[in-house]
C-alpha atoms as a PDB file:
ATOM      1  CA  UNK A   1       8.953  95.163  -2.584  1.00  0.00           C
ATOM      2  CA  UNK A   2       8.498  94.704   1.246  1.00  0.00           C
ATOM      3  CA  UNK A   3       4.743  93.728   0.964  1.00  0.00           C
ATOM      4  CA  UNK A   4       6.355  90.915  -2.108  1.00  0.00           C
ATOM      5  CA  UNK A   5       8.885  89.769   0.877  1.00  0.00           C
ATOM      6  CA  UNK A   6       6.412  89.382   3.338  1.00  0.00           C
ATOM      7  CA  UNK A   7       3.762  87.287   0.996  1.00  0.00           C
ATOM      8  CA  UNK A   8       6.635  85.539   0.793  1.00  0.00           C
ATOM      9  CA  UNK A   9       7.124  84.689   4.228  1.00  0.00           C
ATOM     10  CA  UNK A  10       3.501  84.257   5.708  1.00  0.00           C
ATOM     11  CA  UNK A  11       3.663  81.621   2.698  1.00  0.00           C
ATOM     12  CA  UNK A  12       6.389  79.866   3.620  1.00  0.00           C
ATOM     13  CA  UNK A  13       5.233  79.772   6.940  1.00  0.00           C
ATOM     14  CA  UNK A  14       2.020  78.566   6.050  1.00  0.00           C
ATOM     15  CA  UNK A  15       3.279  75.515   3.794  1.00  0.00           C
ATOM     16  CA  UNK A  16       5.691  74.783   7.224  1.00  0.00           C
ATOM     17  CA  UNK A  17       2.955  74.290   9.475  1.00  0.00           C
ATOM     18  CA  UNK A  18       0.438  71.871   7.056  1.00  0.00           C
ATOM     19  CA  UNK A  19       3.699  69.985   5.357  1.00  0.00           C
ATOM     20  CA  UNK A  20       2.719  66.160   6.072  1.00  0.00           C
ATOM     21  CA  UNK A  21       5.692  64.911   8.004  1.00  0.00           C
ATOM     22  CA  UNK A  22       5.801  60.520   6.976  1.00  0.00           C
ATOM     23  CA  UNK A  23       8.330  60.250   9.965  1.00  0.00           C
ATOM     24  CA  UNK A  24       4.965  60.557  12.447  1.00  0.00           C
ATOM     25  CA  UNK A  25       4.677  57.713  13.624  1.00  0.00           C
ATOM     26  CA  UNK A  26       4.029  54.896  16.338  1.00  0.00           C
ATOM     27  CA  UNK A  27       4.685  51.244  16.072  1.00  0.00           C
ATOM     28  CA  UNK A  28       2.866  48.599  18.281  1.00  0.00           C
ATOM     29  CA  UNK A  29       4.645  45.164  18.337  1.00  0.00           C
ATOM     30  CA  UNK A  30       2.708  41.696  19.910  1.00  0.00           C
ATOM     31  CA  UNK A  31       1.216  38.735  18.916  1.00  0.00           C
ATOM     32  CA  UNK A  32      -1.927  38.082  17.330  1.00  0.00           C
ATOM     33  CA  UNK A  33      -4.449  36.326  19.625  1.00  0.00           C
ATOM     34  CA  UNK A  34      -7.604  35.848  17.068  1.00  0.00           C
ATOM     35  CA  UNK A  35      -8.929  39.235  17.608  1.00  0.00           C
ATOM     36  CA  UNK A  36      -9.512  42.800  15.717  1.00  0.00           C
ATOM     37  CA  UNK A  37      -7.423  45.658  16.821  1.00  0.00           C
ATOM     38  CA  UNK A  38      -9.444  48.713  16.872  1.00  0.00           C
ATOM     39  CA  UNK A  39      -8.206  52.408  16.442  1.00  0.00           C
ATOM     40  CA  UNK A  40      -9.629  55.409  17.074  1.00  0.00           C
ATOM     41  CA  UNK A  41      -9.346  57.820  14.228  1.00  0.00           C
ATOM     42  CA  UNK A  42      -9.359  61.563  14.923  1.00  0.00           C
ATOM     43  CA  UNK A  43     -10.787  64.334  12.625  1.00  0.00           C
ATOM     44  CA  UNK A  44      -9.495  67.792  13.513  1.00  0.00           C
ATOM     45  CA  UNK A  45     -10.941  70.059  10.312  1.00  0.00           C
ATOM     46  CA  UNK A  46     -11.966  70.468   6.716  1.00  0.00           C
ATOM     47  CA  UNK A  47      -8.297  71.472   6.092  1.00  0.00           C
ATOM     48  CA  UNK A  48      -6.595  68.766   7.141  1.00  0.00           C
ATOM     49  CA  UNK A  49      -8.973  65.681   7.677  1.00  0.00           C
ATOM     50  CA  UNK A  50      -8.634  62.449   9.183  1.00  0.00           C
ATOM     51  CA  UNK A  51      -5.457  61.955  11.160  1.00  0.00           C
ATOM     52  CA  UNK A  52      -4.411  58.575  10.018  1.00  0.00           C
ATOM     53  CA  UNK A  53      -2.754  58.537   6.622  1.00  0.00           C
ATOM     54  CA  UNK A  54      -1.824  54.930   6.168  1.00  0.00           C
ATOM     55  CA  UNK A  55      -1.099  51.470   8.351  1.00  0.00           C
ATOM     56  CA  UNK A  56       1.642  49.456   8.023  1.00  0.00           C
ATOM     57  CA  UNK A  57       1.199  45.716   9.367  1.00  0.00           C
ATOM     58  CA  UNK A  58       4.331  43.380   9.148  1.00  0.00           C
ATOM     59  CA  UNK A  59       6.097  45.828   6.998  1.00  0.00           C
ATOM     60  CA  UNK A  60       2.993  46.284   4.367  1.00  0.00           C
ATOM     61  CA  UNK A  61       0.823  49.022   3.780  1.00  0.00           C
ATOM     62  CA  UNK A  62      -3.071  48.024   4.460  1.00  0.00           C
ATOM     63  CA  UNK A  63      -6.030  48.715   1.856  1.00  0.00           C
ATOM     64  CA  UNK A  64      -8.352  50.450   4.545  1.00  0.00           C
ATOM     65  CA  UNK A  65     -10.621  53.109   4.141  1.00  0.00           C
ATOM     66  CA  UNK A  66      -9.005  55.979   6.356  1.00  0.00           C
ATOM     67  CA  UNK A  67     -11.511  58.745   5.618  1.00  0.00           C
ATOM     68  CA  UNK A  68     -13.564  57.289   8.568  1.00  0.00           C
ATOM     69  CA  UNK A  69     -13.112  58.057  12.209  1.00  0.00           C
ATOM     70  CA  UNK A  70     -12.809  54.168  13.227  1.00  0.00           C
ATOM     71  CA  UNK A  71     -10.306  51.625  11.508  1.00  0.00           C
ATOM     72  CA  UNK A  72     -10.680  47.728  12.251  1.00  0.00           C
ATOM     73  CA  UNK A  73      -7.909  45.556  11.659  1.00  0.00           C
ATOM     74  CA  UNK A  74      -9.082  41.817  10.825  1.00  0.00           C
ATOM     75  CA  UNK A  75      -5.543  40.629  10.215  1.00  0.00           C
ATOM     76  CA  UNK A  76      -6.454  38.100   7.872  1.00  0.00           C
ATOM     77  CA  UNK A  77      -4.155  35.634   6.245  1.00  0.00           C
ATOM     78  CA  UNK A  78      -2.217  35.795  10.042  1.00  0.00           C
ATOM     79  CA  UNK A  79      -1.757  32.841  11.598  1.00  0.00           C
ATOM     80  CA  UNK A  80      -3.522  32.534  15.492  1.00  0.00           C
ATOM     81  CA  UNK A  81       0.013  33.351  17.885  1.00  0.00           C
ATOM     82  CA  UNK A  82       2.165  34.886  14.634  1.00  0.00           C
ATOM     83  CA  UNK A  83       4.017  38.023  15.911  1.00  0.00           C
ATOM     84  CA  UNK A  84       2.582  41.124  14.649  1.00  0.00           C
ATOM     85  CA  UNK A  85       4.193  44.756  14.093  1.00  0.00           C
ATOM     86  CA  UNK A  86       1.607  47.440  13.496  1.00  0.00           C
ATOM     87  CA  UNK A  87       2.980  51.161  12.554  1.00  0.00           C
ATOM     88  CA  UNK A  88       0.537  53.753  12.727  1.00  0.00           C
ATOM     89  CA  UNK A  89       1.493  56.864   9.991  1.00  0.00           C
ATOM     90  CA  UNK A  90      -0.351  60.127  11.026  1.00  0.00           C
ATOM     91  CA  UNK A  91      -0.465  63.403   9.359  1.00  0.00           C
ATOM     92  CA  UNK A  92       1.193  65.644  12.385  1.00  0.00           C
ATOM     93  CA  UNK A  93       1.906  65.433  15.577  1.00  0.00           C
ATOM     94  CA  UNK A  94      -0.967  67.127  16.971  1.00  0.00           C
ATOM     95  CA  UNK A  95      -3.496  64.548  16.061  1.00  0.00           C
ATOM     96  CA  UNK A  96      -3.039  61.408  18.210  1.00  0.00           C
ATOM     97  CA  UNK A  97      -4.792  57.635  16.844  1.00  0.00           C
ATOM     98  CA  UNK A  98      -6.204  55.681  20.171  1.00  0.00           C
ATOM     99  CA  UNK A  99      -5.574  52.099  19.566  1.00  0.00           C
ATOM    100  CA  UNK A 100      -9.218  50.672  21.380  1.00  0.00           C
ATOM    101  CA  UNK A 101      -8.446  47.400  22.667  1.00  0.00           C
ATOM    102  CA  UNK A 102      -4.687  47.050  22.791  1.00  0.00           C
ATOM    103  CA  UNK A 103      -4.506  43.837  25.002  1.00  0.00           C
ATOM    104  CA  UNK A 104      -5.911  42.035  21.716  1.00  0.00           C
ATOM    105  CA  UNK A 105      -1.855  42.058  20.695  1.00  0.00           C
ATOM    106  CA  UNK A 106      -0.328  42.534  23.885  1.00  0.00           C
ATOM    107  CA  UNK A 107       0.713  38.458  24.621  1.00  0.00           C
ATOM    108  CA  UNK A 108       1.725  38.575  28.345  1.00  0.00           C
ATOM    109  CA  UNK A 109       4.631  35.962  28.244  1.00  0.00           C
ATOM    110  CA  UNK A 110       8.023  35.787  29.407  1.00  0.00           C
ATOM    111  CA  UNK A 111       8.892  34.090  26.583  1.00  0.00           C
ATOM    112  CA  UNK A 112      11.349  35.557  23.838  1.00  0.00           C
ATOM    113  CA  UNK A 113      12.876  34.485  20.460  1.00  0.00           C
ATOM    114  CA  UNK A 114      15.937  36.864  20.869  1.00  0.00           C
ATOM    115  CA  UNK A 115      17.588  35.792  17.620  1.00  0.00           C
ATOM    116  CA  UNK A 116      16.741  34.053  14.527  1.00  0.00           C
ATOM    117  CA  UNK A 117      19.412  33.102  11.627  1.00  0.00           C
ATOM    118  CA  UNK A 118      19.530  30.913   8.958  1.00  0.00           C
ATOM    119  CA  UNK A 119      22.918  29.857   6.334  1.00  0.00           C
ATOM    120  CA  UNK A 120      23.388  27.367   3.893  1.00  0.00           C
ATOM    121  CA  UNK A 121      24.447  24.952   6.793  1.00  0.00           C
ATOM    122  CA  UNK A 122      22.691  26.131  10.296  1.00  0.00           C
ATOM    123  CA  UNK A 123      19.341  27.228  10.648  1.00  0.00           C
ATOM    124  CA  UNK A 124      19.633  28.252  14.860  1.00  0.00           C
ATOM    125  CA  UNK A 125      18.102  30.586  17.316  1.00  0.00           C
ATOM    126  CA  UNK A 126      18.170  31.923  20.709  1.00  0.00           C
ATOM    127  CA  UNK A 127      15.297  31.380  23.265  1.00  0.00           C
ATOM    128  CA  UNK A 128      14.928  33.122  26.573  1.00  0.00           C
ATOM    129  CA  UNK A 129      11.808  32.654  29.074  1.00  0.00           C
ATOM    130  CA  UNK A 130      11.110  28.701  28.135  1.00  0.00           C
ATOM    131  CA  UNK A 131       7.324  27.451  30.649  1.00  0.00           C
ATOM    132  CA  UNK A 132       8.954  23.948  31.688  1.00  0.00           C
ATOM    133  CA  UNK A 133       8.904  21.035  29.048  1.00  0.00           C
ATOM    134  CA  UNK A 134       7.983  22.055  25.483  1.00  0.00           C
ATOM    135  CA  UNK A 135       9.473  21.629  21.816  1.00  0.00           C
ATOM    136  CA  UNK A 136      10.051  23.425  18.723  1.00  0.00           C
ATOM    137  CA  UNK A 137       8.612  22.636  15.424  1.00  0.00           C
ATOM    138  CA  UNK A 138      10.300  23.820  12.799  1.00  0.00           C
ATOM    139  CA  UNK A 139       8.117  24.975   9.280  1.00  0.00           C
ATOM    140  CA  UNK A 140       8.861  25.829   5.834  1.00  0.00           C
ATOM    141  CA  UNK A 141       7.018  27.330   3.297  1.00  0.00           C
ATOM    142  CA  UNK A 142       5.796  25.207   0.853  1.00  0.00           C
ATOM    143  CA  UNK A 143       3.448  25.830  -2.354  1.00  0.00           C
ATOM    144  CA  UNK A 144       2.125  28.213  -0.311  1.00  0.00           C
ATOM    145  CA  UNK A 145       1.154  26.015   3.054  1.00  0.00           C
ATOM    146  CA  UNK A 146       3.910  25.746   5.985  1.00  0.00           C
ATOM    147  CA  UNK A 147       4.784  22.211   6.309  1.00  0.00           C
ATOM    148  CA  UNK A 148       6.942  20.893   9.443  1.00  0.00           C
ATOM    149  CA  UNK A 149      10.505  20.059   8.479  1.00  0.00           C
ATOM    150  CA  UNK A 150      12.386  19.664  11.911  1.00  0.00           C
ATOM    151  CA  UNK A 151      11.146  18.755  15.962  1.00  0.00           C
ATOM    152  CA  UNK A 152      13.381  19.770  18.640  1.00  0.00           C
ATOM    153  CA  UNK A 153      12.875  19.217  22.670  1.00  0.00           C
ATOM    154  CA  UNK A 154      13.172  22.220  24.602  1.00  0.00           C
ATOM    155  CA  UNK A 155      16.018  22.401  27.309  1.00  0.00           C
ATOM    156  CA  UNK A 156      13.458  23.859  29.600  1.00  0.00           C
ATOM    157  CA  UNK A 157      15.220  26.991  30.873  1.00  0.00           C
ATOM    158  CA  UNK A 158      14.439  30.649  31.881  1.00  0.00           C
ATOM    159  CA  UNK A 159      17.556  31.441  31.024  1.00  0.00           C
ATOM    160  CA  UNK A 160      18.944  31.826  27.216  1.00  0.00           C
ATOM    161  CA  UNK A 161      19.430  28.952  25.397  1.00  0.00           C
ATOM    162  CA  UNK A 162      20.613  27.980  22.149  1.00  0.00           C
ATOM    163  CA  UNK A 163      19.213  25.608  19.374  1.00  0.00           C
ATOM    164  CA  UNK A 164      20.208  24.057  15.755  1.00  0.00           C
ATOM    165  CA  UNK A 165      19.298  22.385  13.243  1.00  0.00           C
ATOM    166  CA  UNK A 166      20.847  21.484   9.106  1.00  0.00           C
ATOM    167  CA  UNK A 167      17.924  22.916   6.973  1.00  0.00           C
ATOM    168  CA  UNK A 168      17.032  21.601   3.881  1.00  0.00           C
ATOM    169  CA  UNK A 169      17.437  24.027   1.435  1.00  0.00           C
ATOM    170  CA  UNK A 170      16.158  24.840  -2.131  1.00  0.00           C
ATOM    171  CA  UNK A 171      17.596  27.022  -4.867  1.00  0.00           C
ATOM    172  CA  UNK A 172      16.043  30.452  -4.791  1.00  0.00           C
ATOM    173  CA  UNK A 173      14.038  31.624  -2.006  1.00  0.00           C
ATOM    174  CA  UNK A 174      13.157  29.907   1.240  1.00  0.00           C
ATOM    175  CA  UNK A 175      11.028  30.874   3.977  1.00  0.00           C
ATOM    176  CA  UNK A 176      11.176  29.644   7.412  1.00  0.00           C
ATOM    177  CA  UNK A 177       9.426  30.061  11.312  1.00  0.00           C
ATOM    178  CA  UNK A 178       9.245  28.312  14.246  1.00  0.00           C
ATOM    179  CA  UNK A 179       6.767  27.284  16.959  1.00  0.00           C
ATOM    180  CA  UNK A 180       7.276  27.257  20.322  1.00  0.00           C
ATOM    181  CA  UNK A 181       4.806  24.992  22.038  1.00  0.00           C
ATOM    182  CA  UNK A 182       4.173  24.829  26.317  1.00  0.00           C
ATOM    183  CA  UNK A 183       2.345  23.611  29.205  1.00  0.00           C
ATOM    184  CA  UNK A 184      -1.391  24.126  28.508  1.00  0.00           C
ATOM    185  CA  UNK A 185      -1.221  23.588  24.243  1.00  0.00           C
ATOM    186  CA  UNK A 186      -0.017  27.056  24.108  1.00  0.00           C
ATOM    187  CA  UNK A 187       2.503  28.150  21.187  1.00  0.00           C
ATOM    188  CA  UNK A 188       4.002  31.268  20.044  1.00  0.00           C
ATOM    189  CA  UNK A 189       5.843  31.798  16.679  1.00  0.00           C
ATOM    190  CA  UNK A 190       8.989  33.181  15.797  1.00  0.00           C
ATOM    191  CA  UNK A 191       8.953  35.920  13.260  1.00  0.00           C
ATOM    192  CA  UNK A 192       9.142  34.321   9.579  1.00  0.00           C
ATOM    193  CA  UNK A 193      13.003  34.821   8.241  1.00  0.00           C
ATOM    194  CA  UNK A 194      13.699  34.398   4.335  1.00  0.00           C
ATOM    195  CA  UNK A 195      17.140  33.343   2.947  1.00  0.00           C
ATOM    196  CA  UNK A 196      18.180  33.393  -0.935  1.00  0.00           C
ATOM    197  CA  UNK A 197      19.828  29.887  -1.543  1.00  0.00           C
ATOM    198  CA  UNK A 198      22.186  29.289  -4.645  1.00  0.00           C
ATOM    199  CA  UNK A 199      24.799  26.561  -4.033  1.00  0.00           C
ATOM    200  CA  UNK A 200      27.714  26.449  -5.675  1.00  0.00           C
ATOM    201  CA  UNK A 201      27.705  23.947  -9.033  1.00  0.00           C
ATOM    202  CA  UNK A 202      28.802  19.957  -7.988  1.00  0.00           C
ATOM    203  CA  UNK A 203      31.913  18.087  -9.219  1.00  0.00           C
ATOM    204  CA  UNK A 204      32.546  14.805  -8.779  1.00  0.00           C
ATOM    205  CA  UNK A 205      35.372  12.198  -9.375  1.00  0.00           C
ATOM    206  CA  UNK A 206      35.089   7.922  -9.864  1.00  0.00           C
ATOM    207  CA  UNK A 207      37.677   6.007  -6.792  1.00  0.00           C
ATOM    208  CA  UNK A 208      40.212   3.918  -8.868  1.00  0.00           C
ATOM    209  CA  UNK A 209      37.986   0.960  -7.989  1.00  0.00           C
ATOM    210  CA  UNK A 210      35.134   2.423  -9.488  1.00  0.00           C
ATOM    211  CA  UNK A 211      32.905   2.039  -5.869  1.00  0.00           C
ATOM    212  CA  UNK A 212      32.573   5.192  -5.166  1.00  0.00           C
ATOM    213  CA  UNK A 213      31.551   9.075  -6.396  1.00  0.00           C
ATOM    214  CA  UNK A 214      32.966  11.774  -4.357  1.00  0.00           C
ATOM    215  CA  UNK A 215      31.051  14.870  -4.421  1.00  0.00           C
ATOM    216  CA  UNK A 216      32.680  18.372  -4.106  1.00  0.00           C
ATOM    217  CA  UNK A 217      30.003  19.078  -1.081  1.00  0.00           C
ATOM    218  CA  UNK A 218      27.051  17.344  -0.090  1.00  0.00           C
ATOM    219  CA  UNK A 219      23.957  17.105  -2.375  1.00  0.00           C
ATOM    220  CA  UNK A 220      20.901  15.734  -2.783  1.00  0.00           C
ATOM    221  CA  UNK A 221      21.374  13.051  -5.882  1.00  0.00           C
ATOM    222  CA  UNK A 222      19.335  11.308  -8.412  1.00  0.00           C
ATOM    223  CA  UNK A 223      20.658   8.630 -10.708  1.00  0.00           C
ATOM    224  CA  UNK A 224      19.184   7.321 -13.788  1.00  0.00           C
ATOM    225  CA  UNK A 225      20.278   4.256 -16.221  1.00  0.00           C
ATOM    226  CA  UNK A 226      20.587   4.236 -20.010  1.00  0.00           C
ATOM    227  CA  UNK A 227      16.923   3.651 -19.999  1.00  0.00           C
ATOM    228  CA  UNK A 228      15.893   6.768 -18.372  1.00  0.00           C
ATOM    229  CA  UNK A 229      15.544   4.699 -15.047  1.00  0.00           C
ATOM    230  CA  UNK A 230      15.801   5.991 -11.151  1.00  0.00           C
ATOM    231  CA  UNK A 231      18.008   3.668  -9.601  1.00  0.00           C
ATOM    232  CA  UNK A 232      19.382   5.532  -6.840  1.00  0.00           C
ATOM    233  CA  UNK A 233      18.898   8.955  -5.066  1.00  0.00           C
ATOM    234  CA  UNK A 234      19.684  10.166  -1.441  1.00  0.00           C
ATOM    235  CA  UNK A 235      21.758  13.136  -0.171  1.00  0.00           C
ATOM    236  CA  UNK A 236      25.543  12.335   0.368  1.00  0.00           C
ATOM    237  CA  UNK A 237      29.075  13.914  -0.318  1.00  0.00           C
ATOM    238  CA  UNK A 238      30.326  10.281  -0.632  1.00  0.00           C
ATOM    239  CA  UNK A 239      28.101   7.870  -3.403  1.00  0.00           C
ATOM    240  CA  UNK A 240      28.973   4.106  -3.023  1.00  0.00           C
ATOM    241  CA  UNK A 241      27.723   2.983  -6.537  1.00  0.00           C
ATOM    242  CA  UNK A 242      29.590  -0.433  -6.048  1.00  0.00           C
ATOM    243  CA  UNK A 243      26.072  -2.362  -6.668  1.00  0.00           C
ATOM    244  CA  UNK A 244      25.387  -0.590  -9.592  1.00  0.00           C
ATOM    245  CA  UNK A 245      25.966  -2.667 -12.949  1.00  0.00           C
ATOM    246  CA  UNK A 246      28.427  -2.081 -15.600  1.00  0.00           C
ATOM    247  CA  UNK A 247      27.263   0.735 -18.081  1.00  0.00           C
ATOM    248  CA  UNK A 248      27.066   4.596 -18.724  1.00  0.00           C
ATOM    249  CA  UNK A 249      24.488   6.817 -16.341  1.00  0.00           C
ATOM    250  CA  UNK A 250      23.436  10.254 -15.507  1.00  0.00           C
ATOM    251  CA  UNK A 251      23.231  11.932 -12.242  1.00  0.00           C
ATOM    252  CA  UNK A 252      21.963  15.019 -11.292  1.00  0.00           C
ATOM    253  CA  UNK A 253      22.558  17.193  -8.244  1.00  0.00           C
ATOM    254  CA  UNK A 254      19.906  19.255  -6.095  1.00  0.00           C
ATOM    255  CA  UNK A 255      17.550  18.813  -9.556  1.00  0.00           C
ATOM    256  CA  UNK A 256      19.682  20.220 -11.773  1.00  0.00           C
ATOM    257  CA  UNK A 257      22.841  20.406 -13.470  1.00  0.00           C
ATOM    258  CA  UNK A 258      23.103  16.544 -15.158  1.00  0.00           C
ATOM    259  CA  UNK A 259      26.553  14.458 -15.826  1.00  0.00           C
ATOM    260  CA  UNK A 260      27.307  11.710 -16.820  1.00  0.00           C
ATOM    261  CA  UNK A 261      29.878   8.758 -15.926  1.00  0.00           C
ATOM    262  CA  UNK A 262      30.920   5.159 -16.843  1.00  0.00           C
ATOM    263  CA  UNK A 263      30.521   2.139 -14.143  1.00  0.00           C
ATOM    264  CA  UNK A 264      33.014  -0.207 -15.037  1.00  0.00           C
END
């Protein structure tokens, strides 16, 4: 009975000191600059291998080889100047990764995007560190490619400053960052920020004149004829339809959700 207890315990011991802990960790945050990162992977025995057990970069895990003692990171399909979070999951922590060449993510800048947000209304962040005269171009993701929505002049201050801008929005996902560009065509990005977008459904009602729509909040609008034809689209809360000829149409709002009303 005694020699059962202490099996027992050497075991429990034993499975202790090899249990694979996924809380070791280390995180390196920077900026890409256009070159690998390079990392040192230890071996420390036939029982427990390689040290590394997986990499996380942005938040996703990487499809590397880790039974080998050194571990490249291309970071393909980053953008040059994209901020960069790398987390580094080991198996204990005895074993200790060596990250090579860390200055090839290390961006030595004053510069800071302290806070990005985005709402149905106000895309607008928060800047500290701004090199003299600059500007901030403002992308969306589109069909896969970013495409530049928005320009906005820096204020040119060390200090924190604050910027805004009305996005143009999409039902369903959208996915926006921002560049930062400086003296010397240098740029930094902000981190890319997502935000689910589904408006609330459009009313409308015809003045007594029968000149005007007034929408229940502003929308992007297409109208067609009883032929099928565009004849007029824009964004508005207010429509002034008083050029419009007598005769039945169809409007949609934001792409969707078609009604129809009389011009008399």
């Amino acid at each position: 009975m005694i020699l059962s207890k202490i099996i027992i315990l050497w075991t429990l011991i034993f499975l202790n000191i090899f249990q694979v802990d996924p809380e070791y960790s280390t995180e390196y945050i920077g900026v890409f600059r256009g070159n690998s990162l390079f990392i040192q992977n230890p071996y420390r025995n036939l029982s427990t291998g390689y040290c590394i057990t997986k990499i996380d970069l942005n938040g996703n895990k990487l499809n590397l080889n880790y039974q080998v003692s050194a571990l490249i990171l291309d970071f393909n399909q980053i953008d040059l100047f994209s901020p960069v979070s790398i987390k580094i999951y080991r198996k204990d922590s005895l074993c200790k990764p060596v990250v090579i060449n860390p200055d090839a993510i290390f961006y030595h800048s004053n510069f800071s995007f302290n806070e990005v947000s985005v709402s149905d209304t106000l895309l607008e962040w928060e800047t500290q560190g701004e090199h003299g005269k600059g500007n901030y171009l403002i992308e969306k993701l589109s069909d896969g490619l970013w495409e530049q929505i928005a320009e906005v002049k820096s204020k040119s201050k060390f200090e924190k400053a604050m910027y805004g801008i009305s996005p143009v929005l999409v039902p369903g996902a959208n996915k926006f960052r921002i560049r930062y560009n400086f003296k010397d065509d240098k740029y930094l990005y902000s981190r890319e920020f997502d935000f689910e977008y589904y408006p609330s459904s459009v009313s409308f009602q015809i003045n007594d004149s029968n000149e005007f729509l007034k929408l229940s909040r502003k929308a992007h609008y297409e109208i067609f004829d009883a032929g099928s034809d565009l004849v007029m689209e824009g964004d508005a809360i207010v429509i002034d339809i008083s050029r419009l000829k007598e005769g039945d149409y169809v409007i949609y709002f934001d792409g969707i959700a078609p009604a129809g009303f009389s011009k008399k």
